[in-house]
C-alpha atoms as a PDB file:
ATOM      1  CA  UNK A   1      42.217 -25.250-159.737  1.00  0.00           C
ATOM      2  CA  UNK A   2      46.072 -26.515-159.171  1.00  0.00           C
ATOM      3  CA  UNK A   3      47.473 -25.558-156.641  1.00  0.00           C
ATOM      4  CA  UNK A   4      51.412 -25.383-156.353  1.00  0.00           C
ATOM      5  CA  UNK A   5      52.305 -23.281-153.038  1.00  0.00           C
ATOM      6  CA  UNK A   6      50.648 -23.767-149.661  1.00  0.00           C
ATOM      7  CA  UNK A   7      50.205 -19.712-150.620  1.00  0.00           C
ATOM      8  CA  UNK A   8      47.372 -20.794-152.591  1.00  0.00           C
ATOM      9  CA  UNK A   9      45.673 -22.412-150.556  1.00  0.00           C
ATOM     10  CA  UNK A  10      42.256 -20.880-148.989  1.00  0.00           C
ATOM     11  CA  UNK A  11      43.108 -20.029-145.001  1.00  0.00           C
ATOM     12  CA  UNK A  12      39.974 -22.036-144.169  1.00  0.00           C
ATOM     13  CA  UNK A  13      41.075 -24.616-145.914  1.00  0.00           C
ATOM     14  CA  UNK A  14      44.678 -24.502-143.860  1.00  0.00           C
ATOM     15  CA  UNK A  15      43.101 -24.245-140.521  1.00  0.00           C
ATOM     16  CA  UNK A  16      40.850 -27.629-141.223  1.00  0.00           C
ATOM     17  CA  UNK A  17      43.953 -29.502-142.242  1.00  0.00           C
ATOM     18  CA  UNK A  18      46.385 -28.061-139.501  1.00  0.00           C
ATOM     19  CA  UNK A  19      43.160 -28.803-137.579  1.00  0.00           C
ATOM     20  CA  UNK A  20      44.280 -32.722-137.800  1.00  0.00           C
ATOM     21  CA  UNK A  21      47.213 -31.847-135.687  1.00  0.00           C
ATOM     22  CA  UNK A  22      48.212 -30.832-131.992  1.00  0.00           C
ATOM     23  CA  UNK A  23      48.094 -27.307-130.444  1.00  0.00           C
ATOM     24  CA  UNK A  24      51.608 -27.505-130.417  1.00  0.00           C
ATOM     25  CA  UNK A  25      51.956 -28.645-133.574  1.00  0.00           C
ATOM     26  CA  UNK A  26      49.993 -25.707-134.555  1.00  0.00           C
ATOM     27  CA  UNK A  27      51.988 -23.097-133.254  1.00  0.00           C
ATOM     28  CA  UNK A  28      54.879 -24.842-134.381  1.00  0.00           C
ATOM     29  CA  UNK A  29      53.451 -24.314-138.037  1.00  0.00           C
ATOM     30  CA  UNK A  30      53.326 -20.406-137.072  1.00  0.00           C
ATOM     31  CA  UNK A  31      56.779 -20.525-136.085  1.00  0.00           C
ATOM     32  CA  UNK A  32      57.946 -22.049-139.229  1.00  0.00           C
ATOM     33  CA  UNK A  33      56.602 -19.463-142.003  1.00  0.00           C
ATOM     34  CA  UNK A  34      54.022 -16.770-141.838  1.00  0.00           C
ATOM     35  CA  UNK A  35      52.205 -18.413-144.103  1.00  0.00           C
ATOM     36  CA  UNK A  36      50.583 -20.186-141.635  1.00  0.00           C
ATOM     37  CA  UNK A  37      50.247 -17.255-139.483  1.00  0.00           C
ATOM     38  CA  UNK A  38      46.124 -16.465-140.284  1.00  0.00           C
ATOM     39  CA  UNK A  39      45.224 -20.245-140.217  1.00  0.00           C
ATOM     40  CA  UNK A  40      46.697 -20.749-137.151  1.00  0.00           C
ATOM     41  CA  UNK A  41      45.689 -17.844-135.371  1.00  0.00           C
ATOM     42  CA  UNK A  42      42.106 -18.273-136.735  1.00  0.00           C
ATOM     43  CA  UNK A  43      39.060 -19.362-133.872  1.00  0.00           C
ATOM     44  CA  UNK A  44      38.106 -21.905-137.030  1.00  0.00           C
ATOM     45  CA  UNK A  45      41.409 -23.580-136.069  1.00  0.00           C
ATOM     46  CA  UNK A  46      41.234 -23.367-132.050  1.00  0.00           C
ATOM     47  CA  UNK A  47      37.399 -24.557-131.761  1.00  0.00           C
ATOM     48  CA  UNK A  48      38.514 -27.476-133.057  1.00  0.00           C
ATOM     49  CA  UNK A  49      41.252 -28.136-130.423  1.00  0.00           C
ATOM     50  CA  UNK A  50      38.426 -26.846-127.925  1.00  0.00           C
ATOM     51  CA  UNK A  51      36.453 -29.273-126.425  1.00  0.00           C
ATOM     52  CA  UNK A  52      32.995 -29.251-127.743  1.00  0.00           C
ATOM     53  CA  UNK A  53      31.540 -28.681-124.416  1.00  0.00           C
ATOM     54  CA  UNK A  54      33.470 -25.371-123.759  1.00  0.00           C
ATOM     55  CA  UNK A  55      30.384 -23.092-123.445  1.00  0.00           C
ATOM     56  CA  UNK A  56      28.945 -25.241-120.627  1.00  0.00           C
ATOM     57  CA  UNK A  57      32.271 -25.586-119.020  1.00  0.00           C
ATOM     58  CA  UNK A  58      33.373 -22.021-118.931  1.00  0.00           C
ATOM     59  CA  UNK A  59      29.738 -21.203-117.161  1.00  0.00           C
ATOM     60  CA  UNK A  60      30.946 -23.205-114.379  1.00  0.00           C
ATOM     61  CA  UNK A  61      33.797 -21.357-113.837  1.00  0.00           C
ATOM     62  CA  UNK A  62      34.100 -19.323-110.399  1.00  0.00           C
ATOM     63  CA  UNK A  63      35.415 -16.444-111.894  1.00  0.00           C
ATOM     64  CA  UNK A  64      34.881 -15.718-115.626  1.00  0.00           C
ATOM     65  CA  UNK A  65      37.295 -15.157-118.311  1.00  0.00           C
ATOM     66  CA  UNK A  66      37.670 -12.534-120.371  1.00  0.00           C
ATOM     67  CA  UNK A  67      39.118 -13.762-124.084  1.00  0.00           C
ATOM     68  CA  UNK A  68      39.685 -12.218-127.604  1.00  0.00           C
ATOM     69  CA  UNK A  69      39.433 -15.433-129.581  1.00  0.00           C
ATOM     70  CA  UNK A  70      39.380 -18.829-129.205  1.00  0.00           C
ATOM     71  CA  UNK A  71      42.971 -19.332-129.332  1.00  0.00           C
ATOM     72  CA  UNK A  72      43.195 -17.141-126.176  1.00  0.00           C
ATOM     73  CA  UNK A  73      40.753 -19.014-124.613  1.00  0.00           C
ATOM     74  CA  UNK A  74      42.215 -21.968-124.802  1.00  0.00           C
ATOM     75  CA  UNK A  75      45.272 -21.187-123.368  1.00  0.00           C
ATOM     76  CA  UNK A  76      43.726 -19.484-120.526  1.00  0.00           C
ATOM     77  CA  UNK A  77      42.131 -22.817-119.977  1.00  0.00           C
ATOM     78  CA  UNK A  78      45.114 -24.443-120.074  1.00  0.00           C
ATOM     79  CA  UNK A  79      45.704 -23.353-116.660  1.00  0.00           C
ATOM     80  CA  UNK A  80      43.739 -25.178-113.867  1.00  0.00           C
ATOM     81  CA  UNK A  81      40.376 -22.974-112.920  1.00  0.00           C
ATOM     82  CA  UNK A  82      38.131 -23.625-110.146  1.00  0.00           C
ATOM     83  CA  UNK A  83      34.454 -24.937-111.136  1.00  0.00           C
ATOM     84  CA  UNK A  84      31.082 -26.002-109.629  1.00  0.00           C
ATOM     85  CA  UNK A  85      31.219 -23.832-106.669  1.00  0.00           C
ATOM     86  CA  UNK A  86      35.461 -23.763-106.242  1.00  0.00           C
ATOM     87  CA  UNK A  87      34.872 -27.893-105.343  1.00  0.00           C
ATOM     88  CA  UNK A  88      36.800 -29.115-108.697  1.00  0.00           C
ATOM     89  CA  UNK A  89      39.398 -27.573-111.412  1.00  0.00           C
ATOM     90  CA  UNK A  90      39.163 -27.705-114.439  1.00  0.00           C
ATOM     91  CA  UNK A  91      42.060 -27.465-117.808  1.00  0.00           C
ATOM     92  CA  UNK A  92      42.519 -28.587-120.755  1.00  0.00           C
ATOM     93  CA  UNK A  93      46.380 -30.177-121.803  1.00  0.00           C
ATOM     94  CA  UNK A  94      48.162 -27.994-124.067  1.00  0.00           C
ATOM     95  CA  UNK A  95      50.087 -30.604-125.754  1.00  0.00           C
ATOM     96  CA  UNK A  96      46.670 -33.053-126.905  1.00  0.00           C
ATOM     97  CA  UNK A  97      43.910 -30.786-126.022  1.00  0.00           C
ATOM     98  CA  UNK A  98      42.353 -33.159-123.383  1.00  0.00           C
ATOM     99  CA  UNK A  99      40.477 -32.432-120.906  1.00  0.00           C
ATOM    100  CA  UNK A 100      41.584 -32.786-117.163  1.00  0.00           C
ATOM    101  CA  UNK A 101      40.131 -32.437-113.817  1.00  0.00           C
ATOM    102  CA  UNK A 102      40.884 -32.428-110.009  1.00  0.00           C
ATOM    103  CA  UNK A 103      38.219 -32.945-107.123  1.00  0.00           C
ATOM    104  CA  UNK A 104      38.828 -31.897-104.258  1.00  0.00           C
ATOM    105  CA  UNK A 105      38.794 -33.203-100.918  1.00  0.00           C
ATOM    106  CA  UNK A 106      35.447 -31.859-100.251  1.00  0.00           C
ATOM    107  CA  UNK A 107      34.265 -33.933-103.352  1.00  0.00           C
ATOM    108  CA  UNK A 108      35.294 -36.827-101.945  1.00  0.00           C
ATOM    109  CA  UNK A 109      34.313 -39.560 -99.637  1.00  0.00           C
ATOM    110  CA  UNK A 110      36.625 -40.020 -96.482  1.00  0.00           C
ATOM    111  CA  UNK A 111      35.771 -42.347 -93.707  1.00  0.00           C
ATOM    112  CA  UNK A 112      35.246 -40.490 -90.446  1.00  0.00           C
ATOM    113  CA  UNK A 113      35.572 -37.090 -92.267  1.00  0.00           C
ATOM    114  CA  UNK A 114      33.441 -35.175 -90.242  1.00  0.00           C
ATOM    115  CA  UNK A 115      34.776 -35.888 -86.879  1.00  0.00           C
ATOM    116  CA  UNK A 116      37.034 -33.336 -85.398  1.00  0.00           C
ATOM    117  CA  UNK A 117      38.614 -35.854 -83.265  1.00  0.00           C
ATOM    118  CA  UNK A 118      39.930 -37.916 -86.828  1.00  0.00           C
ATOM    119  CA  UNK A 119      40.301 -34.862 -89.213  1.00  0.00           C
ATOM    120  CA  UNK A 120      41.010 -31.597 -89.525  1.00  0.00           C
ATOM    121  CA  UNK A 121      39.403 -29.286 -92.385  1.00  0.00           C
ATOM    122  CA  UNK A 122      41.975 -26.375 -92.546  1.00  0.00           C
ATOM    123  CA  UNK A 123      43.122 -23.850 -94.978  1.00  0.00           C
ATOM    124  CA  UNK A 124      46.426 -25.549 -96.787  1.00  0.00           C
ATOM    125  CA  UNK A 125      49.267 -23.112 -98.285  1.00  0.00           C
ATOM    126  CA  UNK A 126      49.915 -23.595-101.906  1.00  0.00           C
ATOM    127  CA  UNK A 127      46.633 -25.205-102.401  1.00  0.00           C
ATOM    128  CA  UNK A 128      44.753 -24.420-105.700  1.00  0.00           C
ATOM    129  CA  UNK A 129      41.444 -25.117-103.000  1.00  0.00           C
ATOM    130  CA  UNK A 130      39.869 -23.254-100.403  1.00  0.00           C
ATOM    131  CA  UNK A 131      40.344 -25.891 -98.004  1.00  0.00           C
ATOM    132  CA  UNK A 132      42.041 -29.202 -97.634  1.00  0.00           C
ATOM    133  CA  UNK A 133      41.617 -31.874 -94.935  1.00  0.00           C
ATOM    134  CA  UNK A 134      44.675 -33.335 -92.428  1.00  0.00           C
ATOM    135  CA  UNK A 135      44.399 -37.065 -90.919  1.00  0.00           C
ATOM    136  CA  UNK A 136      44.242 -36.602 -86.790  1.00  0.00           C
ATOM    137  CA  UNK A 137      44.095 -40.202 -85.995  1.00  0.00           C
ATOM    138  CA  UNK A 138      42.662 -43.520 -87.174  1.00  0.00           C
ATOM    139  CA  UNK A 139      42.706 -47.385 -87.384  1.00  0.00           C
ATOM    140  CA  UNK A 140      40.333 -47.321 -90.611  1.00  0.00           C
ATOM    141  CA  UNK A 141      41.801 -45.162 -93.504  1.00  0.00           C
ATOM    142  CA  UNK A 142      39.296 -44.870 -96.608  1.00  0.00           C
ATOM    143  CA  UNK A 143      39.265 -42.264 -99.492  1.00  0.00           C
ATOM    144  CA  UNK A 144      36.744 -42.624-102.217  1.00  0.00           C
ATOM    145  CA  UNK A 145      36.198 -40.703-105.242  1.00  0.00           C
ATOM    146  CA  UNK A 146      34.046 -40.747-108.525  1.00  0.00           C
ATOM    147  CA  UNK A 147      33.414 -39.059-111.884  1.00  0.00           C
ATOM    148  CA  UNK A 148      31.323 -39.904-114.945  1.00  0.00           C
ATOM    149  CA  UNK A 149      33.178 -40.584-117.974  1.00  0.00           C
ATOM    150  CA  UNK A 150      31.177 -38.041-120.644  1.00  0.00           C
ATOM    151  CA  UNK A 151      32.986 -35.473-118.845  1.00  0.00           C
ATOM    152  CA  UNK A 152      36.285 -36.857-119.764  1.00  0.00           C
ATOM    153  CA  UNK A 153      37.833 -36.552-123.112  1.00  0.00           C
ATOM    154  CA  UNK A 154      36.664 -39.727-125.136  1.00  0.00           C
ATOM    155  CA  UNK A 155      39.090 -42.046-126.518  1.00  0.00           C
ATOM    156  CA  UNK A 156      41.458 -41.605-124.168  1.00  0.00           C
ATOM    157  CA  UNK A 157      43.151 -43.411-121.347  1.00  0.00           C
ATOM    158  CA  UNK A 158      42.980 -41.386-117.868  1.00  0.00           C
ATOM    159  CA  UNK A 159      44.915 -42.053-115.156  1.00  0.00           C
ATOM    160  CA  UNK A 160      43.893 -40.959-111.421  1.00  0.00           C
ATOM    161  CA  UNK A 161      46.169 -39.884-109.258  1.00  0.00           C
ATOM    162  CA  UNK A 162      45.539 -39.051-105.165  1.00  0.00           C
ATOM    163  CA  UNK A 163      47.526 -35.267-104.763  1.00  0.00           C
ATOM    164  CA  UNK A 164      48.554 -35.452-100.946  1.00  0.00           C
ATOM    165  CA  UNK A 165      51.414 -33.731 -98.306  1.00  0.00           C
ATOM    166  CA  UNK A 166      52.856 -35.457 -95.339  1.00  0.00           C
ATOM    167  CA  UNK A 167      52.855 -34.105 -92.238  1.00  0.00           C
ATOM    168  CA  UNK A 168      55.776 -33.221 -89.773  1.00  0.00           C
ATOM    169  CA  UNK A 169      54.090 -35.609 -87.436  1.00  0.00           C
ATOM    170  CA  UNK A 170      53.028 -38.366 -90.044  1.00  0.00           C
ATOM    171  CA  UNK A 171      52.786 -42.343 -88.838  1.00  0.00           C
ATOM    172  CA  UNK A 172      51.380 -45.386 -89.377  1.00  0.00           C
ATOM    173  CA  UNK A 173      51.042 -44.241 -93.240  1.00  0.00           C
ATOM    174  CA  UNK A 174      53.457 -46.690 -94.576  1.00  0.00           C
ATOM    175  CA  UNK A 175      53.607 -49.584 -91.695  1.00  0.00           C
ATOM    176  CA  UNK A 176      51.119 -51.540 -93.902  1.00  0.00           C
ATOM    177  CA  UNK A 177      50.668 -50.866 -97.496  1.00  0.00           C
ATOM    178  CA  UNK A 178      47.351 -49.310 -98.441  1.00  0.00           C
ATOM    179  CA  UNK A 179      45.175 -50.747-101.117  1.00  0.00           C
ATOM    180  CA  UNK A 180      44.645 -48.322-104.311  1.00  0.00           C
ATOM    181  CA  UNK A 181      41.793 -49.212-106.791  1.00  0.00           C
ATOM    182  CA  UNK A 182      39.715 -48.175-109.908  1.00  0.00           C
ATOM    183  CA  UNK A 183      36.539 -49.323-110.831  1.00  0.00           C
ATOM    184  CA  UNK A 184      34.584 -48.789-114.706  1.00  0.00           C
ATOM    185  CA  UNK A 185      31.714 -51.106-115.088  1.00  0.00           C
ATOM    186  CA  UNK A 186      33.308 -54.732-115.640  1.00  0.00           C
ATOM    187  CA  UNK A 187      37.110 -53.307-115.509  1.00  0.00           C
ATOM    188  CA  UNK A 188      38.392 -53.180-112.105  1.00  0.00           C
ATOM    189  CA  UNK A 189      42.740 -52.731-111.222  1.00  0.00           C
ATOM    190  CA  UNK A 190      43.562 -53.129-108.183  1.00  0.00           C
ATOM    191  CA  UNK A 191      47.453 -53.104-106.660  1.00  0.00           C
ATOM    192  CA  UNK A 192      49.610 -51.755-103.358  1.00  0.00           C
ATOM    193  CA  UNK A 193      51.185 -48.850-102.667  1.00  0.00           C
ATOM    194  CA  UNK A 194      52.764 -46.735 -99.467  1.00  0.00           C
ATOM    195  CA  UNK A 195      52.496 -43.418 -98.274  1.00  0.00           C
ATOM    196  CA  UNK A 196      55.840 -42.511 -98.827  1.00  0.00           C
ATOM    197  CA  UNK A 197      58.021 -40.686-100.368  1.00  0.00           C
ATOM    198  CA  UNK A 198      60.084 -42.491-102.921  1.00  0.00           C
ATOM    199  CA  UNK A 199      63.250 -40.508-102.107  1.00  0.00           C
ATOM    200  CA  UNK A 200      62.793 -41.740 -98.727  1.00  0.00           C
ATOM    201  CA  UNK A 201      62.776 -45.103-100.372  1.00  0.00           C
ATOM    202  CA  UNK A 202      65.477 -44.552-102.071  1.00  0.00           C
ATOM    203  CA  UNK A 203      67.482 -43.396 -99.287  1.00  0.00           C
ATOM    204  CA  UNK A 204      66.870 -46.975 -97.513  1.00  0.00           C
ATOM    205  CA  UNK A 205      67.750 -48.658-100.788  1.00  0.00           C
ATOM    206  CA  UNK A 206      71.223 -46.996-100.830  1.00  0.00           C
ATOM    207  CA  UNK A 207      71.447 -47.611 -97.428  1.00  0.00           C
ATOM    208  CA  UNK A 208      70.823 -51.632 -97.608  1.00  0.00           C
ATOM    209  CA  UNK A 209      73.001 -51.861-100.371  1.00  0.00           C
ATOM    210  CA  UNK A 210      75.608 -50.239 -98.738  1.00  0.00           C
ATOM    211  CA  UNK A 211      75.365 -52.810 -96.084  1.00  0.00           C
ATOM    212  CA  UNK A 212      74.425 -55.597 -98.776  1.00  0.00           C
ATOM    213  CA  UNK A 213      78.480 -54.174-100.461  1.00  0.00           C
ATOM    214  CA  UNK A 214      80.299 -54.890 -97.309  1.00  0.00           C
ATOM    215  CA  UNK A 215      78.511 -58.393 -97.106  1.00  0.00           C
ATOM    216  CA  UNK A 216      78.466 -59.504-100.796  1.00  0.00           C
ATOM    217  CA  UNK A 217      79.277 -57.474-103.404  1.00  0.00           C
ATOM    218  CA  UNK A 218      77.790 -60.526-106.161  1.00  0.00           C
ATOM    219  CA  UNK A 219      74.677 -59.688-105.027  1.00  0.00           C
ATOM    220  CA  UNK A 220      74.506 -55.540-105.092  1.00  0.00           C
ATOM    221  CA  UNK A 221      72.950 -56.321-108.545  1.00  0.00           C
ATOM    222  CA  UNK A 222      70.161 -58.075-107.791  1.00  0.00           C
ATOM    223  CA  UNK A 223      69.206 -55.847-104.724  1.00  0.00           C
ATOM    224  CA  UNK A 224      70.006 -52.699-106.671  1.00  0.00           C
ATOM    225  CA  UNK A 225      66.612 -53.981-109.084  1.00  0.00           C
ATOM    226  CA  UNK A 226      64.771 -54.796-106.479  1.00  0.00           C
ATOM    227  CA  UNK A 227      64.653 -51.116-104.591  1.00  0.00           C
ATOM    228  CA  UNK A 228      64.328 -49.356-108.288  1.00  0.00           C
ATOM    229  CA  UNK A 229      60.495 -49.977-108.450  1.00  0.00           C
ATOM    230  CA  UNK A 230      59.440 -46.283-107.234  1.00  0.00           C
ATOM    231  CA  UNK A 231      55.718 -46.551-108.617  1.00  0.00           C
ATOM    232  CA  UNK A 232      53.863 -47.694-105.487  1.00  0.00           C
ATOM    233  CA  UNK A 233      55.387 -44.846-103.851  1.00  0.00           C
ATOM    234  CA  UNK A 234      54.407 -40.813-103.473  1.00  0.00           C
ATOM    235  CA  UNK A 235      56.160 -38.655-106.153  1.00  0.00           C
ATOM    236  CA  UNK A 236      56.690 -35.149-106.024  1.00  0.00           C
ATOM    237  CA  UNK A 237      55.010 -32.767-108.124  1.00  0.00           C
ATOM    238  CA  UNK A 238      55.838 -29.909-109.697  1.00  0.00           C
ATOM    239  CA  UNK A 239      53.570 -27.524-107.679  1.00  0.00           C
ATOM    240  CA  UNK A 240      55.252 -29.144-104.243  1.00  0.00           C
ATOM    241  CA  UNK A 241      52.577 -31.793-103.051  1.00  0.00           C
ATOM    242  CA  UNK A 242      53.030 -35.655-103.818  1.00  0.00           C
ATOM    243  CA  UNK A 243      51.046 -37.751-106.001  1.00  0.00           C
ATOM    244  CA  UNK A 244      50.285 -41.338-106.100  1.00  0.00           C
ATOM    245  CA  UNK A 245      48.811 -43.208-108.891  1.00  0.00           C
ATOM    246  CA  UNK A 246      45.441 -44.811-108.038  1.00  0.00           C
ATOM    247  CA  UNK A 247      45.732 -47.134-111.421  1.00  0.00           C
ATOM    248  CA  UNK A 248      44.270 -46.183-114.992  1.00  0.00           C
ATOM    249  CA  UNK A 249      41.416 -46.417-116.830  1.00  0.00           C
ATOM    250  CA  UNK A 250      40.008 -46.326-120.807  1.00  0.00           C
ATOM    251  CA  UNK A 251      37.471 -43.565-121.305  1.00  0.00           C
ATOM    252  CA  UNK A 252      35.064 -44.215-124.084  1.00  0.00           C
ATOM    253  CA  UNK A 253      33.086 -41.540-124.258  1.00  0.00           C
ATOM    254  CA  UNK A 254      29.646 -43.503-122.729  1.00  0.00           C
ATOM    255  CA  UNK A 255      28.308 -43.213-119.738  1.00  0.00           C
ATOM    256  CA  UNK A 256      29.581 -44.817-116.620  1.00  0.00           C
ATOM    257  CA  UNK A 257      30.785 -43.954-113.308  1.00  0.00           C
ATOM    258  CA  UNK A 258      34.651 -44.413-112.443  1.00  0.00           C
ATOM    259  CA  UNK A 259      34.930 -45.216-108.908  1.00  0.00           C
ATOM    260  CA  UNK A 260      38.560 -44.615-107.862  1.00  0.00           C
ATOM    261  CA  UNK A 261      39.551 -45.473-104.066  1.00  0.00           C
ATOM    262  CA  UNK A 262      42.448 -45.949-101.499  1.00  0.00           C
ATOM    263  CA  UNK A 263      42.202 -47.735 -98.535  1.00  0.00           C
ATOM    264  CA  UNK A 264      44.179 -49.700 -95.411  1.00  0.00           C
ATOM    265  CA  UNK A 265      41.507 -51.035 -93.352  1.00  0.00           C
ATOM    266  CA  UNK A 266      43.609 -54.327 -92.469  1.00  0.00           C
ATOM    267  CA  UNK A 267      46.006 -53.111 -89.942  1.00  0.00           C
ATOM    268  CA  UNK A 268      44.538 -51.856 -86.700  1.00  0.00           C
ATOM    269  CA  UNK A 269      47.231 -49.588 -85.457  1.00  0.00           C
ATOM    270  CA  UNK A 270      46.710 -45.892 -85.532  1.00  0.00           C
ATOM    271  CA  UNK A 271      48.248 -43.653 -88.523  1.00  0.00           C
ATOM    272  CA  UNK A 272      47.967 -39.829 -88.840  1.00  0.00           C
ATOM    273  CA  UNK A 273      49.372 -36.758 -90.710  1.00  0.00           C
ATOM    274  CA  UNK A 274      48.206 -37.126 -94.271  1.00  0.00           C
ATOM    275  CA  UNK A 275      47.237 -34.091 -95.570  1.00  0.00           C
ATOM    276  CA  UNK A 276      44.578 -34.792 -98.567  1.00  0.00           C
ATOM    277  CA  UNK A 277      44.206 -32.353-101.363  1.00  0.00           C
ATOM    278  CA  UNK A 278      42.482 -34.189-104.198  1.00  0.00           C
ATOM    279  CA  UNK A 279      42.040 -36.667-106.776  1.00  0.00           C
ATOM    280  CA  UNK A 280      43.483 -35.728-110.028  1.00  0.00           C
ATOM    281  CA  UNK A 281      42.591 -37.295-113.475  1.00  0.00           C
ATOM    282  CA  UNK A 282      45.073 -36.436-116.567  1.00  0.00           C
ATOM    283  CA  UNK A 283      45.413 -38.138-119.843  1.00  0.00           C
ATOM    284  CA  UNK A 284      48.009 -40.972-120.488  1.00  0.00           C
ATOM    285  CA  UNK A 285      47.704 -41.487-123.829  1.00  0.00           C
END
């Protein structure tokens, strides 16, 4: 058989080959002529954008969803949901169908956690958990946090990323840089960051070169480079906490334990107000 128009071709066979793509390629295709409407639309098409763990994943789900085919279920999972007992979310990314996740505080491992006196456990407003946890007061901050890598998206490089808020009455977060760290059998990255807010950063930066102009204006360049490097700093999200990247990783699909930390254990004066919500792991790439 010859075939001349993409009107010829079998809808099965249009789904597998649109199947090569993106989900928003996809719907692009829709978009473009209705004769991709059937293919793209078909679950034939969306179970291969699914991940092929779905079933199990969608039984750990707090509250079930309700879908007409598998192209509505994806997108319903495109939206974080709460899993294994409301502890971790769950979603797959829209634009390369990969599969991220969030733990939450209570899945990880904070130093001195359980002592009223250091932290407080505590309902936090626009929180997609029950529960988050608020640094009292201590000398030793530690936050520790793992997953296994088959239940990541294979082939893929993750990055981690500890979701936080700063208290009104935050100090001693940024008098000392705090050590950030991820660990995958033999790979290890380690670097510095500080608990602040880069627009806070940025404000100093304008301010010393303002002061670095009246002084010198020859060297406004150089200083102007120096205060642009914003990545060991928090970042604002779009759902109004801050992020921080803890470093990234290559997932290959076999089975090993990521071990992602932060910690500043080398200063001994006190520091307080950081309000932990989770550790978040997204695809890069």
């Amino acid at each position: 058989m010859v075939v001349t128009q993409l009107d010829d071709l079998p809808e099965d066979c249009l789904s597998h080959v649109i199947g090569f793509t993106s989900p928003r390629d996809a719907c692009r295709f829709m978009l473009a002529s209705t004769t991709f409407c059937n293919s793209v639309e078909s679950d034939l098409l969306w179970d291969k954008f699914l991940p092929h763990d779905y079933l199990n994943i969608i039984s750990k789900l707090v509250s079930p969803v309700k879908f007409s085919s598998k192209r509505d279920l994806f997108f319903q999972l495109s939206t974080p949901l709460l899993i294994d007992g409301g502890n971790k979310t769950f979603a797959i990314d829209k634009f390369t169908n990969k599969k991220c996740y969030m733990l939450s505080a209570r899945e990880l491992s904070i130093a001195w956690a359980n002592y009223p006196l250091y932290w407080c456990w505590k309902r936090l407003l626009q929180s997609r958990f029950l529960e988050g946890v608020e640094l009292i007061m201590v000398c030793w901050l530690e936050i520790q946090g793992t997953i296994n890598t088959r239940t990541l998206s294979p082939d893929t490089i993750y990055g981690a990323y500890l979701v936080v808020n700063l208290a009104g009455r935050a100090f001693g977060l940024d008098s000392l840089p705090s050590e950030v760290s991820i660990e995958v059998g033999n790979y290890r990255s380690r670097r510095n960051i500080y608990l602040r807010h880069n627009k806070q950063n940025k404000q100093e930066c304008e301010h010393i070169i303002d002061i670095r102009h009246k002084i010198d204006r020859s060297r406004l360049r150089s200083r102007s480079k120096v205060c642009e490097v914003e990545e060991c700093f928090l970042h604002e999200r779009k759902d109004g906490w801050l992020e921080v990247e803890l470093g990234e990783f290559y997932c290959d699909g076999k089975d090993r334990e990521v071990k992602m930390s932060l910690k500043e254990v080398k200063g001994e004066h006190l520091k307080g107000g950081l309000i932990v919500e989770g550790i978040e792991l997204r695809p890069k790439f």
